[in-house]
PDB file of N, CA and C in Angstrom:
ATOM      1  N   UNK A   1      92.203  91.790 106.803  1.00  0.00           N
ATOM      2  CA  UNK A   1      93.146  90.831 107.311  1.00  0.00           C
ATOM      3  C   UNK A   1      92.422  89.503 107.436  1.00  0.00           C
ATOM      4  N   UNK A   2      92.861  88.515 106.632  1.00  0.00           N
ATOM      5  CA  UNK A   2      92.358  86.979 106.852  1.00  0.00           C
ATOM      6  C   UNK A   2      92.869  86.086 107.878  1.00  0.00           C
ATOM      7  N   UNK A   3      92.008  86.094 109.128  1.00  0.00           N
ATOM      8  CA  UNK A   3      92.549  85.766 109.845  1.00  0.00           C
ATOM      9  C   UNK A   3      92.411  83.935 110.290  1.00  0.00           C
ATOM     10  N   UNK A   4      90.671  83.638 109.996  1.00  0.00           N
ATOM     11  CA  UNK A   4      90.383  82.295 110.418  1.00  0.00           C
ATOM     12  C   UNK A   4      89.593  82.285 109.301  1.00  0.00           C
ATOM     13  N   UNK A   5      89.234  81.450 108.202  1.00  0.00           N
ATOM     14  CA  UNK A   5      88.187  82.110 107.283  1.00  0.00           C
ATOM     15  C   UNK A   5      87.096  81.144 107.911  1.00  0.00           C
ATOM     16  N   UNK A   6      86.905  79.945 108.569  1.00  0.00           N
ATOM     17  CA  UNK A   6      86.031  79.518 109.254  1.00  0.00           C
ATOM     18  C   UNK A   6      84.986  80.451 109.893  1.00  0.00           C
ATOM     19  N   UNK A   7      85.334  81.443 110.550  1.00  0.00           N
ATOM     20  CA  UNK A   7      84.769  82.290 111.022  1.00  0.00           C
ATOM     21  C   UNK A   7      84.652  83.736 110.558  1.00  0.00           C
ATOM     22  N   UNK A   8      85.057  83.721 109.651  1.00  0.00           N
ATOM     23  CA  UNK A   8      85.110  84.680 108.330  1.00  0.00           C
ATOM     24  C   UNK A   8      84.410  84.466 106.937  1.00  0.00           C
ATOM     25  N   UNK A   9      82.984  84.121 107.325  1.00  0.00           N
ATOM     26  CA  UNK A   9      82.330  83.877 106.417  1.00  0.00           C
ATOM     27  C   UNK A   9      82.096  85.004 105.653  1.00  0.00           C
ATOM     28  N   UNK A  10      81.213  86.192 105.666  1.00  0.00           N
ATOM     29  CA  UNK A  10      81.171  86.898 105.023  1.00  0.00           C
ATOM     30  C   UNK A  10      82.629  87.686 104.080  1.00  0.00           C
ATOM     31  N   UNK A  11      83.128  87.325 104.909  1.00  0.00           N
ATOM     32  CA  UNK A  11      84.879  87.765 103.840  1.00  0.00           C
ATOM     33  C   UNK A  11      85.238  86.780 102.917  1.00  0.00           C
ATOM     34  N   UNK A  12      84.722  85.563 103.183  1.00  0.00           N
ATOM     35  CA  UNK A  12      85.443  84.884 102.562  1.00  0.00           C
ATOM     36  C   UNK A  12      84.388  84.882 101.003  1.00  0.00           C
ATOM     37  N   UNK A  13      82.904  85.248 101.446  1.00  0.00           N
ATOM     38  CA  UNK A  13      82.166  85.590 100.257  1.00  0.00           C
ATOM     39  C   UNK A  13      82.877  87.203  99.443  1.00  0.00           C
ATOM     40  N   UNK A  14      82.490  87.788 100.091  1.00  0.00           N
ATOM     41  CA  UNK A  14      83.399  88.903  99.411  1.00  0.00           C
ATOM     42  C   UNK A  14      84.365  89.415  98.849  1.00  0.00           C
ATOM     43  N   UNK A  15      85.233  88.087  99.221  1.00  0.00           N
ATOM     44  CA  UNK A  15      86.918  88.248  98.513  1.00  0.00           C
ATOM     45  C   UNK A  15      86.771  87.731  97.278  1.00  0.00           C
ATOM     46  N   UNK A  16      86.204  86.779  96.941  1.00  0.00           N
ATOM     47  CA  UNK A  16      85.881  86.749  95.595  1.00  0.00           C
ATOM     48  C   UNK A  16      85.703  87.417  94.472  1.00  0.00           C
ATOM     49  N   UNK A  17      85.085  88.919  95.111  1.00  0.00           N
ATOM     50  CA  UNK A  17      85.007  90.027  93.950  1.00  0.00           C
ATOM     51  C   UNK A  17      86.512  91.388  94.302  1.00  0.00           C
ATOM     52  N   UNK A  18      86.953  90.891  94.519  1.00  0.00           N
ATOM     53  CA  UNK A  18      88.005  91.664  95.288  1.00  0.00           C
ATOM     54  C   UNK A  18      89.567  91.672  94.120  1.00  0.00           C
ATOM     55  N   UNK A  19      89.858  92.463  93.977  1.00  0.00           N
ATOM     56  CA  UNK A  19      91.297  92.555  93.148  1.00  0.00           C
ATOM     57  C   UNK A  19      92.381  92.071  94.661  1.00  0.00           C
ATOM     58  N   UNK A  20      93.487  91.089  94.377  1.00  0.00           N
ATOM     59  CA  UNK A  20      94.138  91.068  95.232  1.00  0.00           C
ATOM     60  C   UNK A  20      95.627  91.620  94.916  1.00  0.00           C
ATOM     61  N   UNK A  21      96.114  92.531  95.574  1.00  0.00           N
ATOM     62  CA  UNK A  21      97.399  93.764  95.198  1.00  0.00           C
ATOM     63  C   UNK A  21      98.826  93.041  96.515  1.00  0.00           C
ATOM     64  N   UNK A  22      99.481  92.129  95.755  1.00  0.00           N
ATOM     65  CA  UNK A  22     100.597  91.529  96.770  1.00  0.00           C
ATOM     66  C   UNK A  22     101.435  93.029  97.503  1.00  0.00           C
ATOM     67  N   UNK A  23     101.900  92.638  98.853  1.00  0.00           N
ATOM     68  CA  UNK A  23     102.478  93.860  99.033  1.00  0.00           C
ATOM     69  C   UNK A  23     103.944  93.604  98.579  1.00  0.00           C
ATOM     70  N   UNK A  24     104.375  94.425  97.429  1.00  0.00           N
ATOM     71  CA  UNK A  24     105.422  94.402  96.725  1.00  0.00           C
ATOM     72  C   UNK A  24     105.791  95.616  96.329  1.00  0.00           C
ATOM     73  N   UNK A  25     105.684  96.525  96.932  1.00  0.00           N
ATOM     74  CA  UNK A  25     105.836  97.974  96.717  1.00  0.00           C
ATOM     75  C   UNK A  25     106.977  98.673  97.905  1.00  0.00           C
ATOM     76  N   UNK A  26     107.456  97.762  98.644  1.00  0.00           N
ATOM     77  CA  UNK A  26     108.138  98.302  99.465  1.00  0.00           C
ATOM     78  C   UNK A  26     108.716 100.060  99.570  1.00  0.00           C
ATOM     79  N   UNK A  27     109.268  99.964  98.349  1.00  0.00           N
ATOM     80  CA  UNK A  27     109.614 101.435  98.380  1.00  0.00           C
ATOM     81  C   UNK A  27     109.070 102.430  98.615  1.00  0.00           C
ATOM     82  N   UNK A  28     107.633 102.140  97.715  1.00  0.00           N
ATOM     83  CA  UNK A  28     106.828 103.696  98.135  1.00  0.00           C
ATOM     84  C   UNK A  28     106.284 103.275  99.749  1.00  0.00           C
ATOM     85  N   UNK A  29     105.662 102.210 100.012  1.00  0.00           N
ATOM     86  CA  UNK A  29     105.236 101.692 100.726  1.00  0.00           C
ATOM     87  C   UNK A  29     106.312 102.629 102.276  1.00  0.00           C
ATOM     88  N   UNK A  30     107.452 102.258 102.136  1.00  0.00           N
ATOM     89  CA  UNK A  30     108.475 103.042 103.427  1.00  0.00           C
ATOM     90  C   UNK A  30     108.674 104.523 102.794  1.00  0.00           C
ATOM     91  N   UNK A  31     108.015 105.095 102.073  1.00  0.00           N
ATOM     92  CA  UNK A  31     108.683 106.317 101.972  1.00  0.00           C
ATOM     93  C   UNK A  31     107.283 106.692 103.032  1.00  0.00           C
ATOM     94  N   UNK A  32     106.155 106.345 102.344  1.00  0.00           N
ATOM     95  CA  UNK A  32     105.054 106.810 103.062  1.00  0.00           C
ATOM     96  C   UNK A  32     105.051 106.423 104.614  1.00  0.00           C
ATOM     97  N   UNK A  33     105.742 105.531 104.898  1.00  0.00           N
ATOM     98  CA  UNK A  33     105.338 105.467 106.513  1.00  0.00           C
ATOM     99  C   UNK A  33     106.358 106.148 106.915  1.00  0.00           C
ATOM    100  N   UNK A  34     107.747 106.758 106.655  1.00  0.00           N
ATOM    101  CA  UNK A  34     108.594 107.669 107.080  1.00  0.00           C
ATOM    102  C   UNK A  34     107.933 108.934 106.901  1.00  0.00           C
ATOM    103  N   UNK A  35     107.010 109.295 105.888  1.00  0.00           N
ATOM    104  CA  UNK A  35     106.478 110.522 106.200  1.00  0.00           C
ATOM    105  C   UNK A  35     105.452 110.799 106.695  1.00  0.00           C
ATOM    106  N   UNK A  36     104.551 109.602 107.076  1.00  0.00           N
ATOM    107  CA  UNK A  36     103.550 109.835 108.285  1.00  0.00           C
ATOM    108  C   UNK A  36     104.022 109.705 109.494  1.00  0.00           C
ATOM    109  N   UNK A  37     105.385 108.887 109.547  1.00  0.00           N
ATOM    110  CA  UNK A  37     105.999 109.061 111.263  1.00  0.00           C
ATOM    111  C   UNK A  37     105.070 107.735 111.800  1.00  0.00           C
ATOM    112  N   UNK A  38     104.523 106.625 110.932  1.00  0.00           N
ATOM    113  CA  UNK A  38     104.001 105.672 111.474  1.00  0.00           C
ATOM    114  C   UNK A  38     104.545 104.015 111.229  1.00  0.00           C
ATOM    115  N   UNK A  39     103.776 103.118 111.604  1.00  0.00           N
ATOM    116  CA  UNK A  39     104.519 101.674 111.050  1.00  0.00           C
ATOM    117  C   UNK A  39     103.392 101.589 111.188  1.00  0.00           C
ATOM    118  N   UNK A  40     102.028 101.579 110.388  1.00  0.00           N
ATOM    119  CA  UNK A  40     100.991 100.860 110.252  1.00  0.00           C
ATOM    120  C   UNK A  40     101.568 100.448 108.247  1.00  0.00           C
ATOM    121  N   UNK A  41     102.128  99.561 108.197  1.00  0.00           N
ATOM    122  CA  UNK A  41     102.245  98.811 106.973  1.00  0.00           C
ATOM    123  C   UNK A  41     101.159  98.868 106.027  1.00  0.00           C
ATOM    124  N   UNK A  42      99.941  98.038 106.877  1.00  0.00           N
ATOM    125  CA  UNK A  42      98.594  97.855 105.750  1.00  0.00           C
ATOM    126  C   UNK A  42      98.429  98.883 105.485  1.00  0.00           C
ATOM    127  N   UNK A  43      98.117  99.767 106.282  1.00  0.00           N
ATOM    128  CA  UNK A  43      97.797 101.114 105.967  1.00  0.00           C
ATOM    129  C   UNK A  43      98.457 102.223 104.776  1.00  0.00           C
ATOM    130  N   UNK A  44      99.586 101.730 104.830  1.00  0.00           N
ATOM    131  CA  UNK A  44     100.493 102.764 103.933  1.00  0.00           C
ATOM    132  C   UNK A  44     100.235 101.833 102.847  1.00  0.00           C
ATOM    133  N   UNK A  45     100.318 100.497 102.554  1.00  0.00           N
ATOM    134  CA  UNK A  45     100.576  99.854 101.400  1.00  0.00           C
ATOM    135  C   UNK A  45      98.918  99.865 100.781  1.00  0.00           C
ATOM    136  N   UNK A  46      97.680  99.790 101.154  1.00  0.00           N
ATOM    137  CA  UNK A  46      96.775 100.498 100.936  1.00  0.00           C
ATOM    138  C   UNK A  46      96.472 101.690 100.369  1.00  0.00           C
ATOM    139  N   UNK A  47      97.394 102.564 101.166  1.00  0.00           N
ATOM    140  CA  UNK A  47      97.231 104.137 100.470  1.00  0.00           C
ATOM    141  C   UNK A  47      97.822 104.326  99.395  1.00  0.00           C
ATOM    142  N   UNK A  48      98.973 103.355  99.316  1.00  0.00           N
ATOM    143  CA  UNK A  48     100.086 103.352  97.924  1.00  0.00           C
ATOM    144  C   UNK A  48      98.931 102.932  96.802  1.00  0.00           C
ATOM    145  N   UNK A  49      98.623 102.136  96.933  1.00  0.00           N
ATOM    146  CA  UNK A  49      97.737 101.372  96.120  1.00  0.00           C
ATOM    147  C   UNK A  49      96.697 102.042  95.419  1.00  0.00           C
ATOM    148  N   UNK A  50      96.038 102.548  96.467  1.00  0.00           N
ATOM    149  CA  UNK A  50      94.303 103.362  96.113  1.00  0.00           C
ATOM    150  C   UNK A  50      95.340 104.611  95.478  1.00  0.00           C
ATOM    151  N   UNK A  51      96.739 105.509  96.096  1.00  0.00           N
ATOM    152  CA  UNK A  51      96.202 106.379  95.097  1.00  0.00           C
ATOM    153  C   UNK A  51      97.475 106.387  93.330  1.00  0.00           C
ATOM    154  N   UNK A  52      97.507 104.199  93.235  1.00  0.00           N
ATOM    155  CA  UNK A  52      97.878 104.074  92.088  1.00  0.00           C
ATOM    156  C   UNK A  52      97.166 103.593  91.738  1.00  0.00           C
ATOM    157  N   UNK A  53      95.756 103.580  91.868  1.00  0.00           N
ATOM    158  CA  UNK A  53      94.881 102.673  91.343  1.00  0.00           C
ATOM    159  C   UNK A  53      93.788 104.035  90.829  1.00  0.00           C
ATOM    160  N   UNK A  54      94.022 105.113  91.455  1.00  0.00           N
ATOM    161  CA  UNK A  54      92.702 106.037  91.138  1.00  0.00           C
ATOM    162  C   UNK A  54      91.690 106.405  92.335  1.00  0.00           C
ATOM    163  N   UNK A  55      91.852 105.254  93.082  1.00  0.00           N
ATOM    164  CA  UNK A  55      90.602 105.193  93.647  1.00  0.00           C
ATOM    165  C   UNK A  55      90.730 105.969  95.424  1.00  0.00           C
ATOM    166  N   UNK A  56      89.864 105.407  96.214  1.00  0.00           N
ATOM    167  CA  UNK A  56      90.137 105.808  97.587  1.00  0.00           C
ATOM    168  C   UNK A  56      89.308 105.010  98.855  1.00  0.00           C
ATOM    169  N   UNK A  57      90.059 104.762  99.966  1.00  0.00           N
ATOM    170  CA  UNK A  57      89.941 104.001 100.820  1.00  0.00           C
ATOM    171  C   UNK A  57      88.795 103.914 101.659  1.00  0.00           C
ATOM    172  N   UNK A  58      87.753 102.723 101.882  1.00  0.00           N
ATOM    173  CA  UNK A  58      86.791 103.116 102.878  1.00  0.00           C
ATOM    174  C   UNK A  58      87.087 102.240 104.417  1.00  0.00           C
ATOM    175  N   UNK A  59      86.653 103.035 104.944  1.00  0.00           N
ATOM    176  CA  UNK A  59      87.321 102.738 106.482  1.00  0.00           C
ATOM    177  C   UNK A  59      86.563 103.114 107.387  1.00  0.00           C
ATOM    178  N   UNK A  60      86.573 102.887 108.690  1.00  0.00           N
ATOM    179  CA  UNK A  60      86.145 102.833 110.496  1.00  0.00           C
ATOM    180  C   UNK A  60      87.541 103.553 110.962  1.00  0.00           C
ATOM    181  N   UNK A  61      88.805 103.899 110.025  1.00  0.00           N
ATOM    182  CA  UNK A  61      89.470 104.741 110.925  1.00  0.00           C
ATOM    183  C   UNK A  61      90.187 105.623 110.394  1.00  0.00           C
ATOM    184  N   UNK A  62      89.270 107.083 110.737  1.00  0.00           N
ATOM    185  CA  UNK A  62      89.808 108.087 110.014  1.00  0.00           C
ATOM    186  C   UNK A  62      91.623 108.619 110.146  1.00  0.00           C
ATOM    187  N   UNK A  63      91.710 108.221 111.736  1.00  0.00           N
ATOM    188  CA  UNK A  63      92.933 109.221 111.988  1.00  0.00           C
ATOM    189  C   UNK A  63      94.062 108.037 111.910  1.00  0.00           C
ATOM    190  N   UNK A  64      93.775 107.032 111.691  1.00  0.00           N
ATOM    191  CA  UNK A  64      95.205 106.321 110.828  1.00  0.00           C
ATOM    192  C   UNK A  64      95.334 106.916 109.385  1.00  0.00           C
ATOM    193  N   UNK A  65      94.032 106.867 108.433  1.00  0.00           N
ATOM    194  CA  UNK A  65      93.766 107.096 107.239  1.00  0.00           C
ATOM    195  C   UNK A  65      94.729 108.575 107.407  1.00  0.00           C
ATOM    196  N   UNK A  66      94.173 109.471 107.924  1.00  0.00           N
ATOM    197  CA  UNK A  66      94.492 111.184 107.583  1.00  0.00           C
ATOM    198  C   UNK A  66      96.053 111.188 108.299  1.00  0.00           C
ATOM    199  N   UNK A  67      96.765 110.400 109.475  1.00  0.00           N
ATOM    200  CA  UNK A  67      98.183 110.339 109.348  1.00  0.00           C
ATOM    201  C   UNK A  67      99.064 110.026 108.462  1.00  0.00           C
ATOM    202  N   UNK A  68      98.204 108.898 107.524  1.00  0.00           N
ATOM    203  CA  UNK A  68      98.810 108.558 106.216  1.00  0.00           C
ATOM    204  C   UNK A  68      99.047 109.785 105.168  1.00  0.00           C
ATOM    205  N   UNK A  69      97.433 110.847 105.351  1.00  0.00           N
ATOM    206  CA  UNK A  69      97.115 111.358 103.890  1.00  0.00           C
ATOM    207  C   UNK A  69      96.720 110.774 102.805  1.00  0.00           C
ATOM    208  N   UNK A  70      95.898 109.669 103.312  1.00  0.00           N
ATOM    209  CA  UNK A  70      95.149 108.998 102.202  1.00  0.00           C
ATOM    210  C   UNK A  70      94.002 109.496 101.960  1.00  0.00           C
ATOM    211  N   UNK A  71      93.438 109.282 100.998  1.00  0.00           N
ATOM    212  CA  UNK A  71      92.231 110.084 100.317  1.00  0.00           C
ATOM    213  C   UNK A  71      91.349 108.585 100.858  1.00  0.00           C
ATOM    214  N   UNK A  72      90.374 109.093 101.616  1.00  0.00           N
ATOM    215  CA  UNK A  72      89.342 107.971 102.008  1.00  0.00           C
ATOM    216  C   UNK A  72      87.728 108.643 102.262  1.00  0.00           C
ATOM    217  N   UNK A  73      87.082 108.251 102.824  1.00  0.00           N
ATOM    218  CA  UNK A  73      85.889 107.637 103.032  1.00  0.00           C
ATOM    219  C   UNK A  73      85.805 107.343 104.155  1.00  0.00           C
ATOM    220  N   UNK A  74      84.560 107.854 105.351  1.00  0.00           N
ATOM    221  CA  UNK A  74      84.360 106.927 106.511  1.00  0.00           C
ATOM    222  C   UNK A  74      82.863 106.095 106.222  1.00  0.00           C
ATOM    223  N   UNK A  75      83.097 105.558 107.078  1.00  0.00           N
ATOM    224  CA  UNK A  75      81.565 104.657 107.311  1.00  0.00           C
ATOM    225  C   UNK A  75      81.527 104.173 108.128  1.00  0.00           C
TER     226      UNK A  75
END
């Protein structure tokens, strides 16, 4: 989440190598948060993403991740 990039230096270096994915997926995007029973948005539109992209999510929070059923990664 970009919040101040003033104070978001290191993000703002890092976004540079970053694919940026508009959230425009609404559909799958609400099917998945009706079937996790949640409204974390980023979260679902993330999970939509990683698992149309192949890939999988790294994160600091497992038990949003595993309410989703996203295939992730902690660290």
């Amino acid at each position: 989440m970009w919040r101040n990039p003033a104070r978001q230096a290191n993000l703002a270096r890092a976004v540079r190598h970053f694919d940026i994915h508009p959230l425009d997926n609404a559909a799958p995007v609400g099917r998945r948060l009706a079937a996790s029973d949640t409204s974390d948005l980023v979260g679902a539109h993330l999970t939509v993403m990683a698992e149309s992209l192949g890939t999988f999510i790294l994160t600091t929070d497992p038990d949003d991740m595993t309410r989703l059923n996203a295939r992730f990664e902690s660290y």
